[in-house]
Every structure is written in C-alpha cells, then in structure tokens.
C-alpha atoms as a PDB file:
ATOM      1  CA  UNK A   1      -0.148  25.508  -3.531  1.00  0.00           C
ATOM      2  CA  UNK A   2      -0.322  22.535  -1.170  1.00  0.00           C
ATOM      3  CA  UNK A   3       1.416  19.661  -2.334  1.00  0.00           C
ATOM      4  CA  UNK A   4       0.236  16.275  -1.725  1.00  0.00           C
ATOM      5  CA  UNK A   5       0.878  14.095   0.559  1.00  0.00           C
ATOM      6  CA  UNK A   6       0.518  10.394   0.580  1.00  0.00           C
ATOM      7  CA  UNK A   7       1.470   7.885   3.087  1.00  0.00           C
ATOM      8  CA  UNK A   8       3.876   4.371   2.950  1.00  0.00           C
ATOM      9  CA  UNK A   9       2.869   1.729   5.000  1.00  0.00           C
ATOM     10  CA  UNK A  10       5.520  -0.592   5.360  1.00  0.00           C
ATOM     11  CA  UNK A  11       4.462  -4.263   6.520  1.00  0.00           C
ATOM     12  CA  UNK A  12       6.686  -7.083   7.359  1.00  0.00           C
ATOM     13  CA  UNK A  13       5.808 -10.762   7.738  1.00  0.00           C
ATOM     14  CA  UNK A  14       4.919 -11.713  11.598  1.00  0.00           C
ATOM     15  CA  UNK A  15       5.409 -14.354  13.288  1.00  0.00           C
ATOM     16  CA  UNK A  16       2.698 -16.694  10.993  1.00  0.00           C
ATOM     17  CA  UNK A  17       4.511 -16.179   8.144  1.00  0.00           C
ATOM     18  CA  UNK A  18       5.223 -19.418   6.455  1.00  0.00           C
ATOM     19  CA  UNK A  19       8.892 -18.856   5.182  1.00  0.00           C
ATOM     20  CA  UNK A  20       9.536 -20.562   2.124  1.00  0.00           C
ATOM     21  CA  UNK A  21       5.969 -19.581   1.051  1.00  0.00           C
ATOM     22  CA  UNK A  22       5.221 -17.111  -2.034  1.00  0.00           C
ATOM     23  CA  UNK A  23       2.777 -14.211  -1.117  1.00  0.00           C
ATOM     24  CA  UNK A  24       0.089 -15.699  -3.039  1.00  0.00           C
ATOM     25  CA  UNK A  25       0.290 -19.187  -1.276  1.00  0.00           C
ATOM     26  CA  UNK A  26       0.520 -17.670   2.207  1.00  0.00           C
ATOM     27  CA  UNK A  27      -2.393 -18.679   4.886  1.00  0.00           C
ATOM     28  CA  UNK A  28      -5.887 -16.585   4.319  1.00  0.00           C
ATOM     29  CA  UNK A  29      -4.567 -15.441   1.287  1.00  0.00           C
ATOM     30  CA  UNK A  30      -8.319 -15.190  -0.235  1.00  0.00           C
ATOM     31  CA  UNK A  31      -9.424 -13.599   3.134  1.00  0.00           C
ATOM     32  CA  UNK A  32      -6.337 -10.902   3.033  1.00  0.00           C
ATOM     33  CA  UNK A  33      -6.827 -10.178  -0.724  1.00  0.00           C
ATOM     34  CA  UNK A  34     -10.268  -9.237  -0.814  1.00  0.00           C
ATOM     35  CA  UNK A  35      -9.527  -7.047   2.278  1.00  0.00           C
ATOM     36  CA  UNK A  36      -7.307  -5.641   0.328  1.00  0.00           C
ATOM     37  CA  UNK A  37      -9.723  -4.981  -2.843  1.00  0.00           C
ATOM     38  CA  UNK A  38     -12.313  -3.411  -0.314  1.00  0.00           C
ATOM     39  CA  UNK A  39      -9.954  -1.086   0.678  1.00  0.00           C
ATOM     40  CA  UNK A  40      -8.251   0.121  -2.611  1.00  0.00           C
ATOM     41  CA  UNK A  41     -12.080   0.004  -4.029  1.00  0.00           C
ATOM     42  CA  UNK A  42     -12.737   2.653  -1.547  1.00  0.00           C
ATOM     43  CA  UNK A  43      -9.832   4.864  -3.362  1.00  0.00           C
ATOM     44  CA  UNK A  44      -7.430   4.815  -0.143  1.00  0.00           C
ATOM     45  CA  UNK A  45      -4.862   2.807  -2.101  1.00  0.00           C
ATOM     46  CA  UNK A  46      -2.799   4.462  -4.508  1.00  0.00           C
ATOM     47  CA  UNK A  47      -0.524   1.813  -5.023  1.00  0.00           C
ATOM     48  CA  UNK A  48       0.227  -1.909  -3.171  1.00  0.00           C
ATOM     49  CA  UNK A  49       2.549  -5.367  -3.487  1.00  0.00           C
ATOM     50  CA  UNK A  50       5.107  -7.411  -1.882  1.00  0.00           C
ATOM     51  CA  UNK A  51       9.156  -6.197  -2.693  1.00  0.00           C
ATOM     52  CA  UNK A  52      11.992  -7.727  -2.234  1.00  0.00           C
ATOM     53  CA  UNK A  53      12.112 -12.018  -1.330  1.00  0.00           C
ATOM     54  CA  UNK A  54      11.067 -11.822   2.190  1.00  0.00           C
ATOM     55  CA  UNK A  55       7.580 -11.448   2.167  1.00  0.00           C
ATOM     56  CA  UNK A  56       7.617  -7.618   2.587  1.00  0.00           C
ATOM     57  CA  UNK A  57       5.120  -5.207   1.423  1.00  0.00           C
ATOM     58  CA  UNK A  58       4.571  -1.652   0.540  1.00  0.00           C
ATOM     59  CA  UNK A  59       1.101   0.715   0.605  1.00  0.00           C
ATOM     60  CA  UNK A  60       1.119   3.563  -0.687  1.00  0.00           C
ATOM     61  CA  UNK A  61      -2.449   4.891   0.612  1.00  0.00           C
ATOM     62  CA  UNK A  62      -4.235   8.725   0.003  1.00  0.00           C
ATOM     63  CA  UNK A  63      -5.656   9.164   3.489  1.00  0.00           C
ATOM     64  CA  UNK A  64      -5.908  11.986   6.441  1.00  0.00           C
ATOM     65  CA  UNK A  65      -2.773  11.092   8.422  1.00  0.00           C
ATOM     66  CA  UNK A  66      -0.556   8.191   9.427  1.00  0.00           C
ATOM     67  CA  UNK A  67      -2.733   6.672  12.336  1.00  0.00           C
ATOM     68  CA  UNK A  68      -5.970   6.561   9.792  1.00  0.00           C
ATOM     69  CA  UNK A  69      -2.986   4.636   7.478  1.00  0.00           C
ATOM     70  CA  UNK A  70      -2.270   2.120   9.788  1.00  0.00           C
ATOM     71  CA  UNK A  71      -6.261   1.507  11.616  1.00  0.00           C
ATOM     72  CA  UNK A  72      -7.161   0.826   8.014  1.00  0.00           C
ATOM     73  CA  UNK A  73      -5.416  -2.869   8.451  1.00  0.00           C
ATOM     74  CA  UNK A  74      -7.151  -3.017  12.202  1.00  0.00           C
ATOM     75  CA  UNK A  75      -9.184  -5.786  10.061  1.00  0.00           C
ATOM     76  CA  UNK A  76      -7.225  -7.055   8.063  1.00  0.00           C
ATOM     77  CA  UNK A  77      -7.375 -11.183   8.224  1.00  0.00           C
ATOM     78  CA  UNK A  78      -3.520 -11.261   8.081  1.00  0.00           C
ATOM     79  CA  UNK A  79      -3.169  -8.628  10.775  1.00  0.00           C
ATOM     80  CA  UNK A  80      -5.249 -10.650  13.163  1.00  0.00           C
ATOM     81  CA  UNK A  81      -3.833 -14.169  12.012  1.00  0.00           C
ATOM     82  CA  UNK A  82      -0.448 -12.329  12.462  1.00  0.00           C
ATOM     83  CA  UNK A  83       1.022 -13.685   8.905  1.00  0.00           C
ATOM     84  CA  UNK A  84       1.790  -9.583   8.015  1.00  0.00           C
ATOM     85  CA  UNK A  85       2.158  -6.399  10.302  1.00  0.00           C
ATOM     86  CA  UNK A  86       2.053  -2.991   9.962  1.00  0.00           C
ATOM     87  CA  UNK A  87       6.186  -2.036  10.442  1.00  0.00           C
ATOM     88  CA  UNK A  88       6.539   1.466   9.717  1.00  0.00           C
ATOM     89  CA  UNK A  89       3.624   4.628   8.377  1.00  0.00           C
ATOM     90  CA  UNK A  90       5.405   7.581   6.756  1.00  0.00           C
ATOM     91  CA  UNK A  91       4.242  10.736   5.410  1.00  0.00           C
ATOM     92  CA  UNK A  92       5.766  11.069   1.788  1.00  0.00           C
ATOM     93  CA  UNK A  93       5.193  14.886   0.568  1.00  0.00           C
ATOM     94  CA  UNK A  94       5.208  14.470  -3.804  1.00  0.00           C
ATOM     95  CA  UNK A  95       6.491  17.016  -5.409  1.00  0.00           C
ATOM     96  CA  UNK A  96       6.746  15.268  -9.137  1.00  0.00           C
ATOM     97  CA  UNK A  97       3.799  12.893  -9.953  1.00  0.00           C
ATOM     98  CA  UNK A  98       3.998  11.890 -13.961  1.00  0.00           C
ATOM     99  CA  UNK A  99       0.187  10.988 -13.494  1.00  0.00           C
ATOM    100  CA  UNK A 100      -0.971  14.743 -12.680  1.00  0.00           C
ATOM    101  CA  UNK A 101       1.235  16.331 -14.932  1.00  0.00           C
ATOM    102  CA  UNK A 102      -0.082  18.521 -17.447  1.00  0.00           C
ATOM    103  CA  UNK A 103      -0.050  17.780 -21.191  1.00  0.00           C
ATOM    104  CA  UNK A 104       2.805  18.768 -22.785  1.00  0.00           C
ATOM    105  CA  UNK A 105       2.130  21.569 -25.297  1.00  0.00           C
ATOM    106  CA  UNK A 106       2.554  20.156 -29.485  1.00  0.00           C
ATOM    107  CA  UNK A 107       3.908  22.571 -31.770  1.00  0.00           C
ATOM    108  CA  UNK A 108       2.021  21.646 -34.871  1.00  0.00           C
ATOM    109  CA  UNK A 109       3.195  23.898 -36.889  1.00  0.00           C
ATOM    110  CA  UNK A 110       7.092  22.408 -37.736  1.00  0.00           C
END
C-alpha cells in the first residue's frame, strides 16, 4: 500500500514584515486570511499557523507535488505585498496518522 504523502510549506516573513507586529495585526491581514480560507475550503490544507515568535509559518497541504504546493500562494496578498514568502516545500511521507487509524477493537465481554 502507498502511503501518503503530504507536503510542508515553510514561509518566513519578507522584507514587509512589520517586526514587533503579531500575525493577526500584520498589513492585509483580512486580504491574506481569506486567501487562506479559499484555499483550505478547497481541501488542499491539512493543517496551517504561525510557530515560533518570528512571524514564521507552517502548511501542511494534500496536493500533487511540491511546485503545485508552493504556486498555490502565487496569489496570495502577502506573497505579492512581500509581508510572508514561501522558504522551503518538502515532501513528508506519513506513516502513523491518529486521524486514519482504525477503531480499536472493545472486548465487551470482561
């Protein structure tokens, strides 16, 4: 069996980045959000949010490869206002995922 693989974006803060800033209080961060929304709406994100203090961010995104991954943010208000970057697109293989595990069995009769 195939196992899945996923991909991590990881985005840094660019040159627009107001240091000092929280995420939520950054420039455009309406514009950048619902980006965002459209995009995990679509099912692409798996999982998303800033780590860390400096305005860092990881995407974990369910798409065909790594270049797909990182075109997704072609559009992205940040990416073009240069406040957030695409840094890094890996391929992460899963081999345990809690989510699709199967039920454990329940012996009833103790």
């Amino acid at each position: 069996m195939a196992r899945p693989t996923l991909f991590l974006v990881y985005r840094k803060p660019g040159p627009a980045w107001v240091a000092g800033l929280p995420t939520r209080e950054q420039p455009l961060w309406n514009e950048h959000a619902a980006f965002m929304d459209g995009i995990f709406e679509e099912g692409r994100i798996v999982l998303a949010g800033p780590y860390g203090k400096d305005g860092r961010a990881l995407v974990v995104m369910d798409v065909r490869d790594e270049a797909h991954a990182s075109s997704l943010f072609d559009e992205d208000p940040w990416v073009k206002a240069g406040i957030l970057l695409t840094e890094e697109v890996v391929p992460w293989t899963i081999f345990l995922d809690s989510r699709r595990a199967p039920a454990p069995s329940v012996d009833l009769d103790l």
